[in-house]
Protein backbone atom coordinates (compact mmCIF):
# COMPACT_ATOMS: atom_id res chain seq x y z
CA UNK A 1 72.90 -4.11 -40.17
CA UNK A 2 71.33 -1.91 -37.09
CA UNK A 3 67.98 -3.06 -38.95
CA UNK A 4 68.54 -6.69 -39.36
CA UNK A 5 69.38 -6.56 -35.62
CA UNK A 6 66.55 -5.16 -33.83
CA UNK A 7 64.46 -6.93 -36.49
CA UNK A 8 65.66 -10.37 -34.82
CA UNK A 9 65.32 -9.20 -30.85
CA UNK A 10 63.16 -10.64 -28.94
CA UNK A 11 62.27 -8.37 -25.52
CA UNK A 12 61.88 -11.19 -23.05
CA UNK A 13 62.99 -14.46 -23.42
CA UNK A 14 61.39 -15.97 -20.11
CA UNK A 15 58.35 -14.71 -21.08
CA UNK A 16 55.50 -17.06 -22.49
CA UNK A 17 52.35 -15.42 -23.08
CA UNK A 18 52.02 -11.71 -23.92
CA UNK A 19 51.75 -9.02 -21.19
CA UNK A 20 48.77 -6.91 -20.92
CA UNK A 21 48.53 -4.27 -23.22
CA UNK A 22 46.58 -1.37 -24.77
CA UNK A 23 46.98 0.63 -28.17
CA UNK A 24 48.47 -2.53 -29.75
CA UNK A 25 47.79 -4.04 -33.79
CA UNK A 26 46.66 -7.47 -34.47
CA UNK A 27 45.22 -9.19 -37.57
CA UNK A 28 44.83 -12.83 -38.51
CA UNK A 29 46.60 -14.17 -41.00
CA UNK A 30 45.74 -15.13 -44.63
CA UNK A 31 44.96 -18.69 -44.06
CA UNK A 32 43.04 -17.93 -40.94
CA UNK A 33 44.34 -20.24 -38.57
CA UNK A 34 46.58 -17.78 -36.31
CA UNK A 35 45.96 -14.67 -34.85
CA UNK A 36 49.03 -11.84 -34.57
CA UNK A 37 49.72 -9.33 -32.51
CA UNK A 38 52.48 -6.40 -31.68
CA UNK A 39 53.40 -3.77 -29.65
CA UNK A 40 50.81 -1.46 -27.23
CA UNK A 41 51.86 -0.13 -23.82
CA UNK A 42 50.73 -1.01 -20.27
CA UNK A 43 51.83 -1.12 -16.79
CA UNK A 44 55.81 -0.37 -17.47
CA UNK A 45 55.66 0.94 -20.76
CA UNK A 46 55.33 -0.20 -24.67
CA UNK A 47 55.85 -3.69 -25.37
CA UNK A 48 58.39 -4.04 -28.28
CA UNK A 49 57.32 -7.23 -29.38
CA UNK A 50 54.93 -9.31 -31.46
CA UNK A 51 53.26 -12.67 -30.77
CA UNK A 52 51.24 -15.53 -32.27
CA UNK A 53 48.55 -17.90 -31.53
CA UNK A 54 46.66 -20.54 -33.20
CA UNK A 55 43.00 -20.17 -33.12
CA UNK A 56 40.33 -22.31 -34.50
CA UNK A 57 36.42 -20.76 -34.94
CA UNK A 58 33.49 -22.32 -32.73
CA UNK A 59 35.47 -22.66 -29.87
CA UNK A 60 37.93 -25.11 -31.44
CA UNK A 61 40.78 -25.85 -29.57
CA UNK A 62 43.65 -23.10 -28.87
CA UNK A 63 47.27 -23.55 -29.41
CA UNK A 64 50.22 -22.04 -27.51
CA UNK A 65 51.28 -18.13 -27.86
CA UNK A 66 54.71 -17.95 -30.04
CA UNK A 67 57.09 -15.17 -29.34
CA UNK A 68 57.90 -13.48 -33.17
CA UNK A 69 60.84 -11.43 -34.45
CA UNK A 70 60.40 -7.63 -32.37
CA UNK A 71 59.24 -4.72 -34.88
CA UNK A 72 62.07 -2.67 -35.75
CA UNK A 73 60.47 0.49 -33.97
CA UNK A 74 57.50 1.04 -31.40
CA UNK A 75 54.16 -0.31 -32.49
CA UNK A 76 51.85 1.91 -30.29
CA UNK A 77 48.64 4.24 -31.16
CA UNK A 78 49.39 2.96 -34.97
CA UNK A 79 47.34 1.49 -37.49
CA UNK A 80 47.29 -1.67 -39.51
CA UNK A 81 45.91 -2.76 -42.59
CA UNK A 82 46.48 -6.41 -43.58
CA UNK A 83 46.41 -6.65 -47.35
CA UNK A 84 43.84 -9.08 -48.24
CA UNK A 85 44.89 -12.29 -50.40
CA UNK A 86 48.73 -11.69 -48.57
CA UNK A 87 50.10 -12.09 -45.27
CA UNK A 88 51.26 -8.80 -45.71
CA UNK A 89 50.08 -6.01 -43.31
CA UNK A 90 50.86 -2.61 -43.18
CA UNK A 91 51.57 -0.82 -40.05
CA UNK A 92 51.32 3.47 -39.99
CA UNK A 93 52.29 5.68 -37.27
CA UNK A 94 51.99 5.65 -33.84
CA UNK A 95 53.83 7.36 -31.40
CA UNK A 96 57.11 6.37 -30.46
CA UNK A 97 59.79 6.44 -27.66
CA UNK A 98 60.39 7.99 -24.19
CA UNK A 99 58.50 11.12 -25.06
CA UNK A 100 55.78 9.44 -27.62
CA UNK A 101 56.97 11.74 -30.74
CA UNK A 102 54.40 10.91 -33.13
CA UNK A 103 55.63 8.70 -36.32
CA UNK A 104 55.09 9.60 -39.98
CA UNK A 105 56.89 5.69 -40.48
CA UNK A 106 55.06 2.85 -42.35
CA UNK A 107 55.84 -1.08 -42.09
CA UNK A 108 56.14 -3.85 -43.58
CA UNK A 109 54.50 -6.46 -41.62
CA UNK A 110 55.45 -10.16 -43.33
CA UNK A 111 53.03 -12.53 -41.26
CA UNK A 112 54.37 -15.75 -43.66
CA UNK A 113 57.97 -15.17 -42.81
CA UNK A 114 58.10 -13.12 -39.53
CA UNK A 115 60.04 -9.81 -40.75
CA UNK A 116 59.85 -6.35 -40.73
CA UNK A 117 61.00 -3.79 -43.21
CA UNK A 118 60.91 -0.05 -42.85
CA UNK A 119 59.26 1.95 -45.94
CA UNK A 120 60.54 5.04 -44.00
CA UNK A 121 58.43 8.38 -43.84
CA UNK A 122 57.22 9.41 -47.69
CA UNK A 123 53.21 10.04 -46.82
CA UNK A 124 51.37 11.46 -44.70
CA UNK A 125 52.74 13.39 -41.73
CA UNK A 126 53.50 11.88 -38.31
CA UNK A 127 50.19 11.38 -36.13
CA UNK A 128 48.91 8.73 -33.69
CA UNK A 129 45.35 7.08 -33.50
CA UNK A 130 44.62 7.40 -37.15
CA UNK A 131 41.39 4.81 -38.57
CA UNK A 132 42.74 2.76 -41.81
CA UNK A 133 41.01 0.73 -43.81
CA UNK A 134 41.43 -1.46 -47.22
CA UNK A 135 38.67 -0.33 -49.55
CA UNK A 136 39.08 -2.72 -52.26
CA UNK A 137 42.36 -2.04 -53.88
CA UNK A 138 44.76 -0.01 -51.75
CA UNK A 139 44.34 1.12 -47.84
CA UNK A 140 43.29 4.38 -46.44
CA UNK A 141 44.30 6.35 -44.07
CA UNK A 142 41.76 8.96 -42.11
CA UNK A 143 42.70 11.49 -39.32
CA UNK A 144 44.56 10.87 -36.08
CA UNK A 145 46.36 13.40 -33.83
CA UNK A 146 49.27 15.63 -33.65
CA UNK A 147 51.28 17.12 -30.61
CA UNK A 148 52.76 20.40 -31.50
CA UNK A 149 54.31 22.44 -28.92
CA UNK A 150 51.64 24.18 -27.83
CA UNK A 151 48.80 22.12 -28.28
CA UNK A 152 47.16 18.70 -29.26
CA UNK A 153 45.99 19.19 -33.22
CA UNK A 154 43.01 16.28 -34.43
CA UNK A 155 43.45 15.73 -38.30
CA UNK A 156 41.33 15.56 -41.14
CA UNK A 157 43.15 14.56 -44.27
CA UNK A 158 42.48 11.61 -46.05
CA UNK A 159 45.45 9.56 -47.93
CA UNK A 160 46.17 6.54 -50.25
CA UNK A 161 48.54 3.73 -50.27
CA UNK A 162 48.65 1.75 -52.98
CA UNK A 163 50.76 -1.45 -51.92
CA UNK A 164 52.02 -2.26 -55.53
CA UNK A 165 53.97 0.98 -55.95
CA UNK A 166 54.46 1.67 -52.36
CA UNK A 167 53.70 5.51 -52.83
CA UNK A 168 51.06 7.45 -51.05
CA UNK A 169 48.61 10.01 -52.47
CA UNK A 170 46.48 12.44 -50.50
CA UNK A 171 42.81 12.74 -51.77
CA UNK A 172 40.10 15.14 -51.82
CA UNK A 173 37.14 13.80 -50.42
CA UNK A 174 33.86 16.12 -50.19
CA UNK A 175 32.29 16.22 -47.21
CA UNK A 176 32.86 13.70 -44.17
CA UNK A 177 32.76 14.02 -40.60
CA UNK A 178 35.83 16.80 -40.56
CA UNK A 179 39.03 16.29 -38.24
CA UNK A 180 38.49 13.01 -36.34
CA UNK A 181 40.14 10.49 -34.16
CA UNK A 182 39.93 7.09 -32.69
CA UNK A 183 37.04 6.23 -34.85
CA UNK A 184 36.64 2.78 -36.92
CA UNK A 185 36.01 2.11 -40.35
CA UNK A 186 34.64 -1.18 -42.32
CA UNK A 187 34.58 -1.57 -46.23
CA UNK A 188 31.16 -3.25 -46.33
CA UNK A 189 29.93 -5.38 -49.61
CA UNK A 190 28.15 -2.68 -51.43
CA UNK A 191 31.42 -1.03 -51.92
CA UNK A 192 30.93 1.49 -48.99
CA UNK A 193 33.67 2.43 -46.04
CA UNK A 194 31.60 2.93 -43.22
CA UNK A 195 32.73 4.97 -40.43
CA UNK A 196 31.38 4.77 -36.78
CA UNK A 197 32.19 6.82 -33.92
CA UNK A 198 35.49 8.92 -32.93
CA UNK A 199 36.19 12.00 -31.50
CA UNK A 200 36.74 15.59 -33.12
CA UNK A 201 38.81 18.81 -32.31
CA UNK A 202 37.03 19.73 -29.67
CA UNK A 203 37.30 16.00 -27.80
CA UNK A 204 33.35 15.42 -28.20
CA UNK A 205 32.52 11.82 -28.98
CA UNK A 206 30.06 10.51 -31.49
CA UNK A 207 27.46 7.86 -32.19
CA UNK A 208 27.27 8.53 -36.18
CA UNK A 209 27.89 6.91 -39.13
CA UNK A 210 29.10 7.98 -42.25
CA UNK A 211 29.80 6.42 -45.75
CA UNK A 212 32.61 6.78 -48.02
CA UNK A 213 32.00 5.74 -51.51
CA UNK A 214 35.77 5.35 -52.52
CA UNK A 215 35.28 5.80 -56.11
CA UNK A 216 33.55 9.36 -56.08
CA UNK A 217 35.72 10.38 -53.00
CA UNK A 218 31.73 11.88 -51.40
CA UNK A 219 31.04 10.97 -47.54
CA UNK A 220 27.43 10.89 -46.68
CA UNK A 221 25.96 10.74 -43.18
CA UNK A 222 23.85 8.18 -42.58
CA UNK A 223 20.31 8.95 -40.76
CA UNK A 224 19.75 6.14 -38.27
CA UNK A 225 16.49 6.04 -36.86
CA UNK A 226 15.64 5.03 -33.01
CA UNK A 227 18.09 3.76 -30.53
CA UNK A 228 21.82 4.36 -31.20
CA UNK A 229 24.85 2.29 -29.52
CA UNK A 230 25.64 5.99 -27.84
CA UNK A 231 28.99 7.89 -28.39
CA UNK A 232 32.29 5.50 -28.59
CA UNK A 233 35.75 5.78 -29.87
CA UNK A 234 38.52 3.13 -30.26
CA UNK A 235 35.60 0.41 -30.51
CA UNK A 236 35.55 -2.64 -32.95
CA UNK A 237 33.47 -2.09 -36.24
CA UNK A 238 32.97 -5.26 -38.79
CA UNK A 239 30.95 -5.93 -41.98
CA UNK A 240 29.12 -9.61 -42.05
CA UNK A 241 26.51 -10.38 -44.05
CA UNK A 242 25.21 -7.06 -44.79
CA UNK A 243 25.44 -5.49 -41.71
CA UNK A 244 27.93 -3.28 -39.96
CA UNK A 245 28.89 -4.94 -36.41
CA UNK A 246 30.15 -2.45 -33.49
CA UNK A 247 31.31 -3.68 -30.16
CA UNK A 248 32.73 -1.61 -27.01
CA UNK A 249 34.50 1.71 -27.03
CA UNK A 250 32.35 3.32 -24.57
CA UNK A 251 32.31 2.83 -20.77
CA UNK A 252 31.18 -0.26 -19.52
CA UNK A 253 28.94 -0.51 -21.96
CA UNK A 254 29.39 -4.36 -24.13
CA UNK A 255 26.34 -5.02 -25.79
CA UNK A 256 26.79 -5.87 -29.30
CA UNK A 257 25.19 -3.26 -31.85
CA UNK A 258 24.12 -4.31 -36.03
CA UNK A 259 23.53 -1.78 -38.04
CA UNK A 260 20.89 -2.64 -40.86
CA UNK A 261 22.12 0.11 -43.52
CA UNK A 262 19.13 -0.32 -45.46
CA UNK A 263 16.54 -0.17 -43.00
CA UNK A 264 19.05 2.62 -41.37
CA UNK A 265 18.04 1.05 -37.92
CA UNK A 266 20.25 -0.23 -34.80
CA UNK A 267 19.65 -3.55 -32.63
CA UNK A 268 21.59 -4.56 -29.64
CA UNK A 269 22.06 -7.57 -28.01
CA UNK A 270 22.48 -7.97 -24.46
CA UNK A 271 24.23 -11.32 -23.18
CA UNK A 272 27.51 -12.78 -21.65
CA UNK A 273 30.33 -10.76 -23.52
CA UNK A 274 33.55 -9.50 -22.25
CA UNK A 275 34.44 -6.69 -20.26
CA UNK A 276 33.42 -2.92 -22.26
CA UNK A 277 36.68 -1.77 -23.06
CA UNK A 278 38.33 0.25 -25.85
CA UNK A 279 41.73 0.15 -27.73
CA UNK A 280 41.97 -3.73 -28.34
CA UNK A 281 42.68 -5.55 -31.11
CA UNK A 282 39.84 -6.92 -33.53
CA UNK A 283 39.92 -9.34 -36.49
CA UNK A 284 37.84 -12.15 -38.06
CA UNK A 285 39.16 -15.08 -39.58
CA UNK A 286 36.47 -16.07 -41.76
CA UNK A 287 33.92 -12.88 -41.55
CA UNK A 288 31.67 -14.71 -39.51
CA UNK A 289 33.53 -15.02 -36.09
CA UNK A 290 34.73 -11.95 -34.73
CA UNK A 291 38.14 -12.01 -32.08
CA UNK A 292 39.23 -9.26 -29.92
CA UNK A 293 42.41 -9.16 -27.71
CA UNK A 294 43.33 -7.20 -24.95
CA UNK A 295 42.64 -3.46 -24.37
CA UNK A 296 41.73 -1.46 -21.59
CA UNK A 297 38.90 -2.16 -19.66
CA UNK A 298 36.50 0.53 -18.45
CA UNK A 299 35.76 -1.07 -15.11
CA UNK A 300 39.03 -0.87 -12.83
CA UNK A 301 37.82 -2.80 -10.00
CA UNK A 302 36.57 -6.03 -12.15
CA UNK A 303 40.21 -6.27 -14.06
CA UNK A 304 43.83 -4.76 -14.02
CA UNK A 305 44.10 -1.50 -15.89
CA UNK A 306 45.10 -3.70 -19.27
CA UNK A 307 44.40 -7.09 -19.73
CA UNK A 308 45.75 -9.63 -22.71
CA UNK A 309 42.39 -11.97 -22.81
CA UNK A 310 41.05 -13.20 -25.92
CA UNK A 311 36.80 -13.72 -26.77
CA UNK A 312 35.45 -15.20 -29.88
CA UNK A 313 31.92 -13.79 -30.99
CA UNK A 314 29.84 -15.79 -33.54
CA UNK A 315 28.29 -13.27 -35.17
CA UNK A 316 25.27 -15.68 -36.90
CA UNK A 317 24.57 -16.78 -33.34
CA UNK A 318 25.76 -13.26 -31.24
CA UNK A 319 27.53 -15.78 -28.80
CA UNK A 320 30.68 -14.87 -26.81
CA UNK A 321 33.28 -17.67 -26.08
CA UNK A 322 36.42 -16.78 -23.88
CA UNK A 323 38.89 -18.35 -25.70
CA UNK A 324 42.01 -17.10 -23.49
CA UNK A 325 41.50 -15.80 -20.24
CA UNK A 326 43.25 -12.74 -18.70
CA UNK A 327 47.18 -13.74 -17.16
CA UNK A 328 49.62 -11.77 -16.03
């Protein structure tokens, strides 16, 4: 019963839009035509809630933001997978509450009929900022952090879920980029997970790459030739049409980077974008168009700390659109 009440409480009734927010989950829906979001943290704490919006590519017109049923725990410094073919996405981790324990919980996210159901804690151990990704038949989980007692612990196991048995399974990959947070992963169309970015142990930041061939379980390094996007962490990476897209997670810095993995070479492409920022939500309707949603922005003076804007990117075309500017 305690479930099936928080499940149905909404945080603010007078509210209309979403508040600003960092740290948060978002992911379109099957059909592409909304975009959802939950939880983060900003100016007054996390935001138990979630919210939806109809969006339409090429700047089509924008519906109205819809309050939705409030997750049944804090949705903060977690990670989502939406299974693809469902409107089912999975939500790990996090940290949650006054003193931001870290959460070994997964969730059922059910985008079709707005519910929540806890799988409770049978995986991997609590952490926050892990990188998840689907890799073709189940999602995986990489990494994150861990506050002991005494000190902050960066994590580098690598587990499983497979979503028709609901059980987890931690693997045994060879090589990789070792304990890491805050980086972003893509599953690209050769069958690759491509990782970008993060930060390790020792809170040093990266511009690499690496690939994860999810049938061997082998990581190899990728070695990019001439300029790099520089070192980022909790930045948007996106496959389209063979290349891996990255966008933001470091300073001010907003260019748009494409990674050609064949020709193992960088471009960039300078133009109107949003503000550089880091820990906002990113998801593509279609693969082609590319959506991000709040986050917090590196330049204080030119926005609030947080902001809950939305841009559209047209990734044939490397055009930004606002689609929903900044409100309180």
């Amino acid at each position: 019963m305690l479930l099936m009440l928080l499940a149905c409480t909404k945080t603010d009734p007078s509210a209309t839009v979403p508040r600003y927010r960092y740290s948060h989950v978002g992911t379109f829906n099957q059909a592409g035509t909304h975009l959802y979001i939950s939880g983060g943290s900003g100016s007054g704490g996390k935001r138990l809630d979630a919210w939806r919006i109809g969006l339409g590519v090429d700047g089509q017109s924008t519906g109205e933001w819809e309050e939705l049923n409030a997750p049944i725990r804090d949705i903060f410094r977690s990670t989502l997978v939406r299974e693809p073919g469902t409107d089912i996405a999975w939500v790990f981790g996090g940290s949650e509450g006054d003193a931001s324990t870290e959460s070994a919980s997964l969730a059922r996210w059910n985008l079709a009929d707005d519910s929540w159901t806890s799988l409770g804690e049978t995986g991997p151990g609590g952490r926050y900022k892990a990188d998840a990704v689907w890799d073709g038949s189940r999602m995986l989980m990489l990494g994150g952090r861990f506050d002991d007692d005494e000190d902050t612990l960066t994590l580098d196991d690598l587990w499983a879920f497979d979503t028709d048995t609901e059980t987890w399974t931690e693997l045994s990959p060879t090589g990789g980029p070792g304990a890491i947070t805050r980086s972003s992963m893509a599953l690209g169309t050769d069958g690759l997970v491509y990782l970008s970015g993060g930060i390790d142990a020792d809170d040093n930041r990266y511009d690499w790459v690496w690939t994860l061939d999810p049938s061997t379980l082998e990581w190899n390094e990728l070695e990019v030739s001439g300029q790099t996007p520089g070192n980022r962490a909790s930045h948007s990476s996106h496959w389209y049409n063979g290349t891996l897209w990255v966008w933001a997670g470091s300073g001010e810095d907003n260019a748009l980077w494409a990674l050609d993995p064949q020709a193992k070479t960088w471009r960039s492409f300078e133009g109107e974008a949003p503000l550089g920022r880091d820990a906002h939500v990113t998801s593509s309707p279609d693969g082609r168009h590319l959506f991000i949603m709040g986050g917090d922005p590196a330049d204080d003076e030119a926005a609030p700390n947080f902001v809950n804007d939305i841009w559209e990117v047209d990734l044939d075309t490397q055009i930004w659109t606002k689609r929903v500017d900044w409100a309180e």
